[in-house]
PDB file of N, CA and C in Angstrom:
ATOM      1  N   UNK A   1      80.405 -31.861  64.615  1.00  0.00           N
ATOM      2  CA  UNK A   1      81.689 -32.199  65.170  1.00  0.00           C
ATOM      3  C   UNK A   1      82.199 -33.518  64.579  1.00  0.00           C
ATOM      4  N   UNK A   2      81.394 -34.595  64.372  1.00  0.00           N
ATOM      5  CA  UNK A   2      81.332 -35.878  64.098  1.00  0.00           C
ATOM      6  C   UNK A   2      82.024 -35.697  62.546  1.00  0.00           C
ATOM      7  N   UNK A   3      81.507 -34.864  61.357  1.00  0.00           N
ATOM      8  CA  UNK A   3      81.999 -34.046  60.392  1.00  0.00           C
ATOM      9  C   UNK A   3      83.505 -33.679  60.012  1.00  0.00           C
ATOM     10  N   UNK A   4      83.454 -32.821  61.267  1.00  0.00           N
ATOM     11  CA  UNK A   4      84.876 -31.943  61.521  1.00  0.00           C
ATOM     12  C   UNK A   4      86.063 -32.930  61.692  1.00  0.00           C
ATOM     13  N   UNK A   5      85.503 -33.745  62.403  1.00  0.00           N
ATOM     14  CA  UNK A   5      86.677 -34.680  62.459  1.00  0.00           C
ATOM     15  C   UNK A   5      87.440 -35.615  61.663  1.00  0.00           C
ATOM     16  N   UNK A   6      86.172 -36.316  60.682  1.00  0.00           N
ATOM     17  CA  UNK A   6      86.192 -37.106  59.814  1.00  0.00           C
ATOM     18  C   UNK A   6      87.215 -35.735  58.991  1.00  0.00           C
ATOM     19  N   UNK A   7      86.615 -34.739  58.469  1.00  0.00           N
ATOM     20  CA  UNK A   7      87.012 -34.205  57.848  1.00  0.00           C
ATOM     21  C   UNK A   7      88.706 -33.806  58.270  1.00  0.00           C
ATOM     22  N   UNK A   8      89.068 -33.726  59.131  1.00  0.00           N
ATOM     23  CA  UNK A   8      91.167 -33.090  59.541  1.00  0.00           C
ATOM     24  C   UNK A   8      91.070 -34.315  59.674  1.00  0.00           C
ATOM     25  N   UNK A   9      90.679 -35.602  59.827  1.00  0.00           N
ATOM     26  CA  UNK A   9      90.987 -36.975  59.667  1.00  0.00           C
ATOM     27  C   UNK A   9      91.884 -37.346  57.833  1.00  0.00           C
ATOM     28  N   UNK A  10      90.466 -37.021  57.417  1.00  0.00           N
ATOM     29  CA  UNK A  10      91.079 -37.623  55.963  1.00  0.00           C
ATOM     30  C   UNK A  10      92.331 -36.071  55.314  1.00  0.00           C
ATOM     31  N   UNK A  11      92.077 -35.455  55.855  1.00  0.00           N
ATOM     32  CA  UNK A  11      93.245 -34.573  55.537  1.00  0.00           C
ATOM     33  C   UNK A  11      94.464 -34.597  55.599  1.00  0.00           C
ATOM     34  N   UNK A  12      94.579 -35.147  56.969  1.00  0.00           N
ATOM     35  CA  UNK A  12      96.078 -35.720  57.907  1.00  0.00           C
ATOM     36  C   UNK A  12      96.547 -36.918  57.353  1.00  0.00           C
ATOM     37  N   UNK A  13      95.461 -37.764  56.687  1.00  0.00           N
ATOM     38  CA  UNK A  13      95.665 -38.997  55.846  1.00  0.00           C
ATOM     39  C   UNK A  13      96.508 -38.679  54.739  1.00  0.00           C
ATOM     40  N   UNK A  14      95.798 -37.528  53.983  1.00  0.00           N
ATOM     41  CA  UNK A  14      96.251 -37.796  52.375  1.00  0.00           C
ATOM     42  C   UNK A  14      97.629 -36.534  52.900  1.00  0.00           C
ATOM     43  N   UNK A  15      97.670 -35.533  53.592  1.00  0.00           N
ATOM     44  CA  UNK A  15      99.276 -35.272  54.267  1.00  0.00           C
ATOM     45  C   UNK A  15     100.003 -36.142  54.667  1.00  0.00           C
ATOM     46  N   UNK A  16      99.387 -36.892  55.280  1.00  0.00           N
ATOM     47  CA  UNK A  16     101.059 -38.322  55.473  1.00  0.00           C
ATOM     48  C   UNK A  16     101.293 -38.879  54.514  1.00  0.00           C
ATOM     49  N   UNK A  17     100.352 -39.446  53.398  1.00  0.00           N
ATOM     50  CA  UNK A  17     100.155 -40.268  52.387  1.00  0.00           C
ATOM     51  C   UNK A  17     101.910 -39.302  51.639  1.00  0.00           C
ATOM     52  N   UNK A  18     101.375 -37.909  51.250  1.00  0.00           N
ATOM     53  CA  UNK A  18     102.273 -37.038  50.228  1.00  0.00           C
ATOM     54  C   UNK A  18     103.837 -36.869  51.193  1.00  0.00           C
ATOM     55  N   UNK A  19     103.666 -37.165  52.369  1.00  0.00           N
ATOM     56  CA  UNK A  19     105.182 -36.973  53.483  1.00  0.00           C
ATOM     57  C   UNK A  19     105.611 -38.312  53.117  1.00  0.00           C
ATOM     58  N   UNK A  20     105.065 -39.422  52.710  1.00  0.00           N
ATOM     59  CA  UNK A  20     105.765 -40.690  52.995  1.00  0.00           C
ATOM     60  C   UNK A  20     106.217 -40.926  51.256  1.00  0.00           C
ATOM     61  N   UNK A  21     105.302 -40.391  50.318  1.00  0.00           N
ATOM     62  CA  UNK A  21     106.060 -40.830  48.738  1.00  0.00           C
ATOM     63  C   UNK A  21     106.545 -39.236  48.383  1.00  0.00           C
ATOM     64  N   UNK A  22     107.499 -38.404  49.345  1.00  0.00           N
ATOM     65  CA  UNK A  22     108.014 -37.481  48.720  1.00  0.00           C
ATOM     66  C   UNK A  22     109.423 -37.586  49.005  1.00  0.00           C
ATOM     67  N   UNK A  23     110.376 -37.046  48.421  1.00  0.00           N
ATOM     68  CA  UNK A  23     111.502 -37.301  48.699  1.00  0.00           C
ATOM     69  C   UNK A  23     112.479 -36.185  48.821  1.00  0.00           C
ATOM     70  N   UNK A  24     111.975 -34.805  49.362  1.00  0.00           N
ATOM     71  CA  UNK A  24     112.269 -33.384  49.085  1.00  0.00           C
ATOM     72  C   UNK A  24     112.433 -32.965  50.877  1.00  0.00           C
ATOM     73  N   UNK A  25     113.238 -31.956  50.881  1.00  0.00           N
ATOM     74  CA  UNK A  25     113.323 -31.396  52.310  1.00  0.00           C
ATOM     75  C   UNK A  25     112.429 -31.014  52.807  1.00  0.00           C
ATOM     76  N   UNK A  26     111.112 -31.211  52.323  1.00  0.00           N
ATOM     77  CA  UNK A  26     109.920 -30.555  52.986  1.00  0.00           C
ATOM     78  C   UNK A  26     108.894 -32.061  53.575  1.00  0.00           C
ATOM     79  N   UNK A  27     109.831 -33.044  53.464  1.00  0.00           N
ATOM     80  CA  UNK A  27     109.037 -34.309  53.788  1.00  0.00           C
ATOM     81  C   UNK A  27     108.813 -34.594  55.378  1.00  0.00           C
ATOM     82  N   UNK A  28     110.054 -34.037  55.762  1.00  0.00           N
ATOM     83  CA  UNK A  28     109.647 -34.273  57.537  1.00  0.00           C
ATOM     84  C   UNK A  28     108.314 -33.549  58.174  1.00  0.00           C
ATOM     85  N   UNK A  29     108.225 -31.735  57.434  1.00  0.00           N
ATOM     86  CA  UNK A  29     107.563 -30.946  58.482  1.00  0.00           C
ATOM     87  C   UNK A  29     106.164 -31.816  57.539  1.00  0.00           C
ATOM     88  N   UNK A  30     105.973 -32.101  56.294  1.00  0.00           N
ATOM     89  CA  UNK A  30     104.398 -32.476  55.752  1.00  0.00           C
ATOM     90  C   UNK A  30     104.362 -33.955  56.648  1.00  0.00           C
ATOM     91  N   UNK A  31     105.396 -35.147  56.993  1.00  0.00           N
ATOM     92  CA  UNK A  31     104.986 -35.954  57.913  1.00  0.00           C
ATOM     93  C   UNK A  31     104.719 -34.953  59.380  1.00  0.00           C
ATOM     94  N   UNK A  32     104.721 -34.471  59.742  1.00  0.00           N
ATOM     95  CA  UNK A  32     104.411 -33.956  61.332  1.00  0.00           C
ATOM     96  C   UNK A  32     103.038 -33.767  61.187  1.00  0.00           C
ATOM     97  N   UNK A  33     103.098 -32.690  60.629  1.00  0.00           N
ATOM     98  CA  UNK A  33     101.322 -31.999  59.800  1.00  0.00           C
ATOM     99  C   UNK A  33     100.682 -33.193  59.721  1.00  0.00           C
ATOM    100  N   UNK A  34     101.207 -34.428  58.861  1.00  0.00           N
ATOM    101  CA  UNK A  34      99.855 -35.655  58.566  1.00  0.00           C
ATOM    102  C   UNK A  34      99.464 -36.301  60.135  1.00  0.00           C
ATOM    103  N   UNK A  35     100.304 -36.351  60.840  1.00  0.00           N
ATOM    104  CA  UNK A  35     100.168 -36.946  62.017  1.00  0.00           C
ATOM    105  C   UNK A  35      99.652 -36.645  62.916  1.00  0.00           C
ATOM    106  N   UNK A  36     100.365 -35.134  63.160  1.00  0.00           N
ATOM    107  CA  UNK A  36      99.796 -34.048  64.145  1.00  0.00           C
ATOM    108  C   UNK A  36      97.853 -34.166  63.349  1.00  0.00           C
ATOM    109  N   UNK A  37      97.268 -33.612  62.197  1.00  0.00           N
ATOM    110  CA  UNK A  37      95.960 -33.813  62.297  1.00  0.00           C
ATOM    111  C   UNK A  37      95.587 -34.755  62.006  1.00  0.00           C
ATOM    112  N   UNK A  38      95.784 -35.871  61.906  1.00  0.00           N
ATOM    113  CA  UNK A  38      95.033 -37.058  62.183  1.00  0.00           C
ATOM    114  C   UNK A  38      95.090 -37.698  63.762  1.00  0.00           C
ATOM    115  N   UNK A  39      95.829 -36.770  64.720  1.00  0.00           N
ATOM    116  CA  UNK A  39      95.452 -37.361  65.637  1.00  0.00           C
ATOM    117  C   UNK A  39      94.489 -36.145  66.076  1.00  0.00           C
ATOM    118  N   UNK A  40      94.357 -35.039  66.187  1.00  0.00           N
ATOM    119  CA  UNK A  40      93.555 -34.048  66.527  1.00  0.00           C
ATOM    120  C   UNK A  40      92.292 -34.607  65.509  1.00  0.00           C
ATOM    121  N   UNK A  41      92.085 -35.119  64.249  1.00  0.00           N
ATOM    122  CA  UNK A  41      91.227 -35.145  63.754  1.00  0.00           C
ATOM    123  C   UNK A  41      90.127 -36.624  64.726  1.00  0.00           C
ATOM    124  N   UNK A  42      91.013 -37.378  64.970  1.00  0.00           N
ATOM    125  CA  UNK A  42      90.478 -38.618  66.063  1.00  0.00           C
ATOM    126  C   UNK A  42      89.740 -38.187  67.352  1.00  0.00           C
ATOM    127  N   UNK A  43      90.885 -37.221  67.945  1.00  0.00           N
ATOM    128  CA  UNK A  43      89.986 -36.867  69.430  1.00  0.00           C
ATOM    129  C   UNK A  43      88.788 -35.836  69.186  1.00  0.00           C
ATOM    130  N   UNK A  44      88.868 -35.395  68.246  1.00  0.00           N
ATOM    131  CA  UNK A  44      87.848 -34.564  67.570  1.00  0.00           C
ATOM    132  C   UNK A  44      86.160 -35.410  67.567  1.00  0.00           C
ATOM    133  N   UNK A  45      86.324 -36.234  66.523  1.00  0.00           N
ATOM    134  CA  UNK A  45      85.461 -37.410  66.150  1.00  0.00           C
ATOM    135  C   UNK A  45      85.339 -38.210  67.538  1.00  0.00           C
ATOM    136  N   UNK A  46      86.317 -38.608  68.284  1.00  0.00           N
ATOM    137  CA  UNK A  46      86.009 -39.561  69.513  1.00  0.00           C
ATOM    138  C   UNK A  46      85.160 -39.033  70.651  1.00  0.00           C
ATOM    139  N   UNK A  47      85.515 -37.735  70.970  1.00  0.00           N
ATOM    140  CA  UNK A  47      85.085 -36.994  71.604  1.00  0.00           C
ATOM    141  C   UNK A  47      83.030 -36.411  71.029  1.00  0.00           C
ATOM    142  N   UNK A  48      83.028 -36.355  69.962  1.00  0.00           N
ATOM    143  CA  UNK A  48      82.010 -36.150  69.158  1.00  0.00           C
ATOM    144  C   UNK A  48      80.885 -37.381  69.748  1.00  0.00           C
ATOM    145  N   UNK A  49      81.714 -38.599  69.833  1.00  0.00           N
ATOM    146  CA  UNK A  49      80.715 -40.014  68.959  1.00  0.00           C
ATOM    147  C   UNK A  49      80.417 -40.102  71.280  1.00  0.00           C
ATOM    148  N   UNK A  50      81.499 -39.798  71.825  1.00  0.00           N
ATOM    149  CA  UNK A  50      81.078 -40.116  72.985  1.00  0.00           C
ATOM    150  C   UNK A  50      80.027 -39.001  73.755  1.00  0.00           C
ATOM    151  N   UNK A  51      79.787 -38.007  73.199  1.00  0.00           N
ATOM    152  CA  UNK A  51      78.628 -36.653  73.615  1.00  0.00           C
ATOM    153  C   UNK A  51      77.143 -37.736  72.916  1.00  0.00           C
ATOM    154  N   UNK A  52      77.768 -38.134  71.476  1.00  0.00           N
ATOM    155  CA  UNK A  52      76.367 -38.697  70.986  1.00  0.00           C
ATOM    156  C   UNK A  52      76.098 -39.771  72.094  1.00  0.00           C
ATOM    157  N   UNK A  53      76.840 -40.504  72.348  1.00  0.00           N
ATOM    158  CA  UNK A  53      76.413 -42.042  73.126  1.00  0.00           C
ATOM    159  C   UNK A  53      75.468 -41.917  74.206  1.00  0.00           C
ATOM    160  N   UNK A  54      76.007 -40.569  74.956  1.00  0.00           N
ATOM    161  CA  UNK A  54      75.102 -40.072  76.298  1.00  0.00           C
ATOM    162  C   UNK A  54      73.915 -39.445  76.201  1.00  0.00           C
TER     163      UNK A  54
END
């Protein structure tokens, strides 16, 4: 899980990264996408690291 997350983490990264230096009508829905999984990729991982803690 700890994995999974990291992993739609850096995904949602390098999708916002390509929403923020593009300049084409498709820049809003690829910013949503970077955002939308990097925050699912967080509660993913947060949720992960707090099962490990216990």
């Amino acid at each position: 899980m700890l994995k999974n997350g990291l992993f739609i983490m850096v995904v949602g990264f390098i999708a916002l990264i390509l929403g923020l230096t593009n300049a084409d009508s498709y820049q809003p829905i690829t910013l949503i996408i970077g955002i939308s999984l990097t925050i699912a990729g967080f509660m993913m991982y947060n949720c992960a690291e707090q099962k490990s803690e216990e």
